[in-house]
N, C-alpha and C. Protein backbone atom coordinates (compact mmCIF):
# COMPACT_ATOMS: atom_id res chain seq x y z
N UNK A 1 -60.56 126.57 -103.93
CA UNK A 1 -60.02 127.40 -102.88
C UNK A 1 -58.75 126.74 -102.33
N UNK A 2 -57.86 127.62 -102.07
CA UNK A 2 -56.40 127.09 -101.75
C UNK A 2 -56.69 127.19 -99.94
N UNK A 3 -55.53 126.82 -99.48
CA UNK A 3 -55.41 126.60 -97.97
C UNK A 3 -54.13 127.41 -97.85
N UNK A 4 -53.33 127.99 -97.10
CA UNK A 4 -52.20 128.72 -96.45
C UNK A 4 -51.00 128.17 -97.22
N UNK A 5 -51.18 127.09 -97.46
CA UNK A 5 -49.72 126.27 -98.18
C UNK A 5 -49.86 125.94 -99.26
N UNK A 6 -51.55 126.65 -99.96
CA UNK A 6 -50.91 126.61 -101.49
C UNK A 6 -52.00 124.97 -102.23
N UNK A 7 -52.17 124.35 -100.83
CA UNK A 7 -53.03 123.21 -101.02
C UNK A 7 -54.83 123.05 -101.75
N UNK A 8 -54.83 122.37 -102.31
CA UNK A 8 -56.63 122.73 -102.68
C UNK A 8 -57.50 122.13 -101.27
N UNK A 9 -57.91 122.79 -100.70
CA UNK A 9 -59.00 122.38 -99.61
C UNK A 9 -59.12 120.59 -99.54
N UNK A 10 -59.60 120.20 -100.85
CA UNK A 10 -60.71 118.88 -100.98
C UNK A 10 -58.98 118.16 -100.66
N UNK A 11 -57.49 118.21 -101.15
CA UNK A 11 -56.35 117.53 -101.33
C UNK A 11 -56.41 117.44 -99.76
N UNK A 12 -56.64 118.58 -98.33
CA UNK A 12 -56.01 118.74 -97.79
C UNK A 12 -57.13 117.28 -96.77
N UNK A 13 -58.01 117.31 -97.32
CA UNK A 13 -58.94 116.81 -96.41
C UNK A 13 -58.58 115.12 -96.53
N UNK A 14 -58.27 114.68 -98.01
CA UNK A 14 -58.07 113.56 -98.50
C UNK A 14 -56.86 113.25 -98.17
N UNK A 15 -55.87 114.22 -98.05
CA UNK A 15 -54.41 113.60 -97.30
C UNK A 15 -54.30 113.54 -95.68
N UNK A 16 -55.60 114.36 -94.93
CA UNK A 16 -55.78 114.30 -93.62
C UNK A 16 -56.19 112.32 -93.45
N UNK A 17 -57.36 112.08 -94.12
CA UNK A 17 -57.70 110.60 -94.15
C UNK A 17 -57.09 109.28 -94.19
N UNK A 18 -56.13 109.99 -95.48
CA UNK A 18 -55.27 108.64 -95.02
C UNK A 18 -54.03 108.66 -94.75
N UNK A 19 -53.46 110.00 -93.86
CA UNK A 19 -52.83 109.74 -93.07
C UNK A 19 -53.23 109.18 -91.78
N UNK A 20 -54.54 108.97 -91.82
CA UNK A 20 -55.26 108.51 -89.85
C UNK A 20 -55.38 106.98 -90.50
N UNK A 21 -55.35 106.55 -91.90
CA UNK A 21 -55.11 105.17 -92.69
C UNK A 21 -54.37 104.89 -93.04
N UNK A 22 -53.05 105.25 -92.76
CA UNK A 22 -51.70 104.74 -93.65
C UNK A 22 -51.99 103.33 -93.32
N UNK A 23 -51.02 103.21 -94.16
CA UNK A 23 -50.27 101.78 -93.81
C UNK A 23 -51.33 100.38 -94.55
N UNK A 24 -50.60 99.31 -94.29
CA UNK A 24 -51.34 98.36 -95.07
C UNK A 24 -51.99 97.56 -93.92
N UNK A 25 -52.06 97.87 -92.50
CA UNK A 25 -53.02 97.17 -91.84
C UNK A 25 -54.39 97.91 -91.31
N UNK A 26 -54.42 98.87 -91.14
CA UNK A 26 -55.66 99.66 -90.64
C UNK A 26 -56.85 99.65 -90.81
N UNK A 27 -56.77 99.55 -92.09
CA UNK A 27 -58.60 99.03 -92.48
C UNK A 27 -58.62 97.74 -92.21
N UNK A 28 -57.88 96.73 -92.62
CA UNK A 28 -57.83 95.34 -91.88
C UNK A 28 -58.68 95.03 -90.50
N UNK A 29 -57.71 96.17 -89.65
CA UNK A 29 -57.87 96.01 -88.21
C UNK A 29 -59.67 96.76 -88.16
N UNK A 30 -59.85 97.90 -88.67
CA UNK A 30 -61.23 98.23 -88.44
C UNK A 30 -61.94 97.66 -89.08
N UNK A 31 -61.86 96.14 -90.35
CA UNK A 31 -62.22 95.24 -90.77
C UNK A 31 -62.94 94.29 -89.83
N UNK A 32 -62.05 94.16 -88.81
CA UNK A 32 -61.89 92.69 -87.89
C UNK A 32 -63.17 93.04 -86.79
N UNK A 33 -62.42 94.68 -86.41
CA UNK A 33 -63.17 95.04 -85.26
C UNK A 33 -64.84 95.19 -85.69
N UNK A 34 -65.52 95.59 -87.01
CA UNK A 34 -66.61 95.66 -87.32
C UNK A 34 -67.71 95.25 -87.10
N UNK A 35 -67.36 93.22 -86.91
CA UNK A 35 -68.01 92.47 -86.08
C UNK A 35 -68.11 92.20 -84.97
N UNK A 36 -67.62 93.25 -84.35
CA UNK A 36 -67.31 93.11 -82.39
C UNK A 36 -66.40 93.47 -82.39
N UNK A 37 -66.16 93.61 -81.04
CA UNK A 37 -64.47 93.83 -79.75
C UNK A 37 -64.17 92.48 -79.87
N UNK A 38 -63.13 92.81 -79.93
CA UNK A 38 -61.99 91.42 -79.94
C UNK A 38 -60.60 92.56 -78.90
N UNK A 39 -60.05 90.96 -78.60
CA UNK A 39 -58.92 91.00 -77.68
C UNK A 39 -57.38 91.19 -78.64
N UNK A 40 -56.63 91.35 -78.22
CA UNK A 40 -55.33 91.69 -79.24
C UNK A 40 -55.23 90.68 -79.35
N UNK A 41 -55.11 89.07 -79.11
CA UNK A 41 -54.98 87.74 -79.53
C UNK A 41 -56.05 87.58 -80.82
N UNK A 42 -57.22 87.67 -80.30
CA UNK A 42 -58.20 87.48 -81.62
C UNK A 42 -57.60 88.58 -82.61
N UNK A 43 -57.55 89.87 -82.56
CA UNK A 43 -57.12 90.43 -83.61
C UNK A 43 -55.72 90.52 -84.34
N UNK A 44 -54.96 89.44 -83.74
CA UNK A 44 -53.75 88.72 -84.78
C UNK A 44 -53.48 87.47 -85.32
N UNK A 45 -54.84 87.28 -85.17
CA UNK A 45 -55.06 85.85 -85.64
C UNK A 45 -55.98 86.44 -86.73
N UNK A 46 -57.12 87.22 -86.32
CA UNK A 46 -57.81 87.68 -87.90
C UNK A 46 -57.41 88.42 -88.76
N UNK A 47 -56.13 89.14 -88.44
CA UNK A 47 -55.58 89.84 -89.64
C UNK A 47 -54.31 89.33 -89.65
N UNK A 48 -54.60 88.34 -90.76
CA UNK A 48 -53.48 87.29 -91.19
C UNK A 48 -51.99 87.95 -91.83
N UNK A 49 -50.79 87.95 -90.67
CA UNK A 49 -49.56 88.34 -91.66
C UNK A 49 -49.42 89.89 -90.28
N UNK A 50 -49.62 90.00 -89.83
CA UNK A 50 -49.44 91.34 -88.52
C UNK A 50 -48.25 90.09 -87.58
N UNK A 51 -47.69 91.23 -87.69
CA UNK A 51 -46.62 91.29 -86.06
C UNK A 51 -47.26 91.40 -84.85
N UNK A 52 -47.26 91.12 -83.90
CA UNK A 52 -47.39 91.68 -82.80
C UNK A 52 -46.75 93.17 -82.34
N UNK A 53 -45.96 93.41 -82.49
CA UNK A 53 -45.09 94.60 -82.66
C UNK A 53 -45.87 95.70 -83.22
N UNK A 54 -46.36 95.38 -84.60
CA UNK A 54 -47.19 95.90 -85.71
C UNK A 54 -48.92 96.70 -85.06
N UNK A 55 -49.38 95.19 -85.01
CA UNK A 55 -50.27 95.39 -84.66
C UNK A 55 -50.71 96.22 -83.66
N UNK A 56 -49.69 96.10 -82.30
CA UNK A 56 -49.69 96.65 -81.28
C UNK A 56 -49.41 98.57 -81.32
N UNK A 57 -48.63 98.77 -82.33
CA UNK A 57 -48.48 100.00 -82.57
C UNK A 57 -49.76 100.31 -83.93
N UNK A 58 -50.45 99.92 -84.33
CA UNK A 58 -51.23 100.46 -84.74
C UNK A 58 -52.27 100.56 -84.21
N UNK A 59 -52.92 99.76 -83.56
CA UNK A 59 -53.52 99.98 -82.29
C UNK A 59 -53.30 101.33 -81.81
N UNK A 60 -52.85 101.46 -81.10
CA UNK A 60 -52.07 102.84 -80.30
C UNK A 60 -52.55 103.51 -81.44
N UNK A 61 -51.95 104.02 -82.82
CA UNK A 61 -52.63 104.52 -83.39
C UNK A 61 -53.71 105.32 -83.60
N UNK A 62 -54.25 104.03 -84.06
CA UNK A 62 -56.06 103.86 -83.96
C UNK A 62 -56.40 105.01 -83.29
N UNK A 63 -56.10 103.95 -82.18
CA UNK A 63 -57.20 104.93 -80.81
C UNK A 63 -56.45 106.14 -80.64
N UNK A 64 -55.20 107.07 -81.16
CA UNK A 64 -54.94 108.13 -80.89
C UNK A 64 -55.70 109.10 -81.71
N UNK A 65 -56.44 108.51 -83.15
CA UNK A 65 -56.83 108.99 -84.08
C UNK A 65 -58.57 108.70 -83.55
N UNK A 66 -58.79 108.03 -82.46
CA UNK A 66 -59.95 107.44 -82.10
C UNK A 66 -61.13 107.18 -83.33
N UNK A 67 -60.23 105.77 -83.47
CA UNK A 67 -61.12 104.96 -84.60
C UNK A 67 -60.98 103.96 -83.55
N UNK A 68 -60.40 103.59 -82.72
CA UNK A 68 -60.90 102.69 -81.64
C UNK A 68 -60.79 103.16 -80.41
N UNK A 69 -61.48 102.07 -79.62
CA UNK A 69 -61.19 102.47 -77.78
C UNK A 69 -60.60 101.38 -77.59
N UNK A 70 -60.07 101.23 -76.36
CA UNK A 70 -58.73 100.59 -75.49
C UNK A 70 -59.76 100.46 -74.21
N UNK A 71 -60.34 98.88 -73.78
CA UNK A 71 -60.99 98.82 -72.55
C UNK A 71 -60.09 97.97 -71.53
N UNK A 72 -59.58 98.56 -70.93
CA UNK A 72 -58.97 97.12 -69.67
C UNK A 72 -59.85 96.88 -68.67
N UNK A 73 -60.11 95.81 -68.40
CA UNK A 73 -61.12 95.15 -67.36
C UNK A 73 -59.92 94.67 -66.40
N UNK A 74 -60.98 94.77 -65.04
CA UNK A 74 -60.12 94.61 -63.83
C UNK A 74 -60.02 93.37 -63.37
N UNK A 75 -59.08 92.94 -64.47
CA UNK A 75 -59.20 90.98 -64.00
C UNK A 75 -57.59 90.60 -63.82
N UNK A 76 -57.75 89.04 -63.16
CA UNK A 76 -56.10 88.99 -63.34
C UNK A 76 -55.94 87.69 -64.76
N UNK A 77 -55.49 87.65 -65.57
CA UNK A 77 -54.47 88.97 -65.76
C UNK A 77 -55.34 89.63 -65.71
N UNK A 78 -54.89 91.11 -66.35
CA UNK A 78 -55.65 92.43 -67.25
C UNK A 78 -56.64 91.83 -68.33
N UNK A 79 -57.99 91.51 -68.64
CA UNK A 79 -58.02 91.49 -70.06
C UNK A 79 -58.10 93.16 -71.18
N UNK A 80 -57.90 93.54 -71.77
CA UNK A 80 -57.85 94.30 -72.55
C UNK A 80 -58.76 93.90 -73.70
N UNK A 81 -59.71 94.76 -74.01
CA UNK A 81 -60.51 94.40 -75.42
C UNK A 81 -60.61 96.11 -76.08
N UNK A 82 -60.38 95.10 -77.55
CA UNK A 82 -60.41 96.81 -78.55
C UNK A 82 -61.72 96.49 -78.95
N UNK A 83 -62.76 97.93 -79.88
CA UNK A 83 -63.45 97.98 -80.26
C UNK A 83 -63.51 99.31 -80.91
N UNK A 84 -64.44 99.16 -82.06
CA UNK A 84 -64.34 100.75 -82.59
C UNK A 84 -65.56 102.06 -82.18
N UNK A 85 -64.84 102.85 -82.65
CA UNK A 85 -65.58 103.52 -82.25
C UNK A 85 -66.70 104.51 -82.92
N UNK A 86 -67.46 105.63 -82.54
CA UNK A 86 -68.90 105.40 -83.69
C UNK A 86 -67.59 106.43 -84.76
N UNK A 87 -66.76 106.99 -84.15
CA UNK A 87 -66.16 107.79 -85.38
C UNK A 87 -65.38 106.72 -86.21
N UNK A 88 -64.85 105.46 -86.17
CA UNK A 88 -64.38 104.79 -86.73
C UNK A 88 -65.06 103.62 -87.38
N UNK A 89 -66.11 103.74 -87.33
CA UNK A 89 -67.74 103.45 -87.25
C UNK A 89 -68.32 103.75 -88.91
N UNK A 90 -67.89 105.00 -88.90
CA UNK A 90 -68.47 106.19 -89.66
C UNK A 90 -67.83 105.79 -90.96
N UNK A 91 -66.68 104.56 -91.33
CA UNK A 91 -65.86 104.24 -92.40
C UNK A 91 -66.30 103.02 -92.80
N UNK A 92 -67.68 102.48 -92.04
CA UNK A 92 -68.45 101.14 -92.48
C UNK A 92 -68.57 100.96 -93.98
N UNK A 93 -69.04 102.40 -94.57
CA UNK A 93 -69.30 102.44 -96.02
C UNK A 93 -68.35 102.44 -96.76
N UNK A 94 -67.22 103.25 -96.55
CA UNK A 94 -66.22 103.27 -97.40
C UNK A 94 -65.26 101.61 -97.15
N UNK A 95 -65.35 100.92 -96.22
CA UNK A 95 -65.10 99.20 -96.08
C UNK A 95 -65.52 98.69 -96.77
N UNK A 96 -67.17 98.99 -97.11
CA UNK A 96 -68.25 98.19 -97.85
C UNK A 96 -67.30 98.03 -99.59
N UNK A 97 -67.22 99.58 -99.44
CA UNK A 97 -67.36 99.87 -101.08
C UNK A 97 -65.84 99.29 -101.40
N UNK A 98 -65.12 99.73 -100.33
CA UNK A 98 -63.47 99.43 -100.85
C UNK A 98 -63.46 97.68 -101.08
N UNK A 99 -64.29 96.85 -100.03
CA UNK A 99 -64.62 95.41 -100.30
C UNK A 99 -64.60 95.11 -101.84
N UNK A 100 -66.24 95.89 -102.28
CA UNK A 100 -66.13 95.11 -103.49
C UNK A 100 -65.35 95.85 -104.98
N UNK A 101 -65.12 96.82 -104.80
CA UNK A 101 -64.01 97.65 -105.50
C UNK A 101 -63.13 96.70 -105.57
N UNK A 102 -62.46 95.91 -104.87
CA UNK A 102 -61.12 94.67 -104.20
C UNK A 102 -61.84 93.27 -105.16
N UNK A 103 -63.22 92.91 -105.23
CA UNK A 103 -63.64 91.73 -105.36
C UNK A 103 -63.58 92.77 -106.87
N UNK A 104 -64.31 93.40 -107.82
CA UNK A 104 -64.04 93.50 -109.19
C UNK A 104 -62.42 93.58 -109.58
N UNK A 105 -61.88 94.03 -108.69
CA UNK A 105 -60.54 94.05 -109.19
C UNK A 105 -59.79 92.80 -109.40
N UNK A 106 -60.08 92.05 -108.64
CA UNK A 106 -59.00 90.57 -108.55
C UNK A 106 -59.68 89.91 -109.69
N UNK A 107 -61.35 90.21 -109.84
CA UNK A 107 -61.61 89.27 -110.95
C UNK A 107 -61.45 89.85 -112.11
N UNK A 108 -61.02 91.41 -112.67
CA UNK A 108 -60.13 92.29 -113.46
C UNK A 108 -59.03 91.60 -113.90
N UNK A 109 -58.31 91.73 -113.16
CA UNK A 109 -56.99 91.75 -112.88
C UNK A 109 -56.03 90.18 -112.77
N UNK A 110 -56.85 89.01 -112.07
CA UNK A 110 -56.39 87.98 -111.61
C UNK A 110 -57.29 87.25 -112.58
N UNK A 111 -58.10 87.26 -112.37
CA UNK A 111 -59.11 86.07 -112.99
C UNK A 111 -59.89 85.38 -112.48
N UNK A 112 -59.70 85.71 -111.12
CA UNK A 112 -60.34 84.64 -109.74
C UNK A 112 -61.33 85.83 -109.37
């Protein structure tokens, strides 16, 4: 079944996905967050090779696409902690699988 623009349904759903995943940090970041809320310090230290800049706008992101929440606590400073959310939650499996999909490949591919 086509969609208005000619698209096949299943294309339109699969280009909806990872456009809310572009980029080469996102699963990273819902990587990090998996094991807990972390603070934007912890989460540029665990996803090795992010900007601050980067990170910070994908963030924003994220949570516009609400695969995370944005908590500020009323402290001085501000602390701010990210965490995901159950809809960003919901990509535990496809992490799992993309994990070891990543681990046959390098030992494919690399040798290691």
């Amino acid at each position: 079944m086509l969609t208005e623009n000619g698209c096949p349904k299943t294309a339109l759903s699969i280009r909806d996905a990872l456009e809310a995943l572009e980029g080469r940090w996102k699963l990273l970041i819902l990587f990090a967050l998996s094991s807990g809320p972390r603070r934007f310090r912890q989460l540029s230290v665990e996803v090795a090779g992010i900007t601050d800049k980067v990170l910070s706008k994908e963030l924003k992101a994220m949570e516009m696409n609400q695969l995370i929440r944005r908590q500020v606590f009323d402290t001085f400073p501000p602390t701010v902690e990210y965490s995901i959310t159950e809809h960003g939650a919901s990509l535990d499996k496809v992490l799992e699988e993309l994990h070891y999909w990543g681990l046959a490949h390098r030992v494919k591919i690399i040798g290691k």
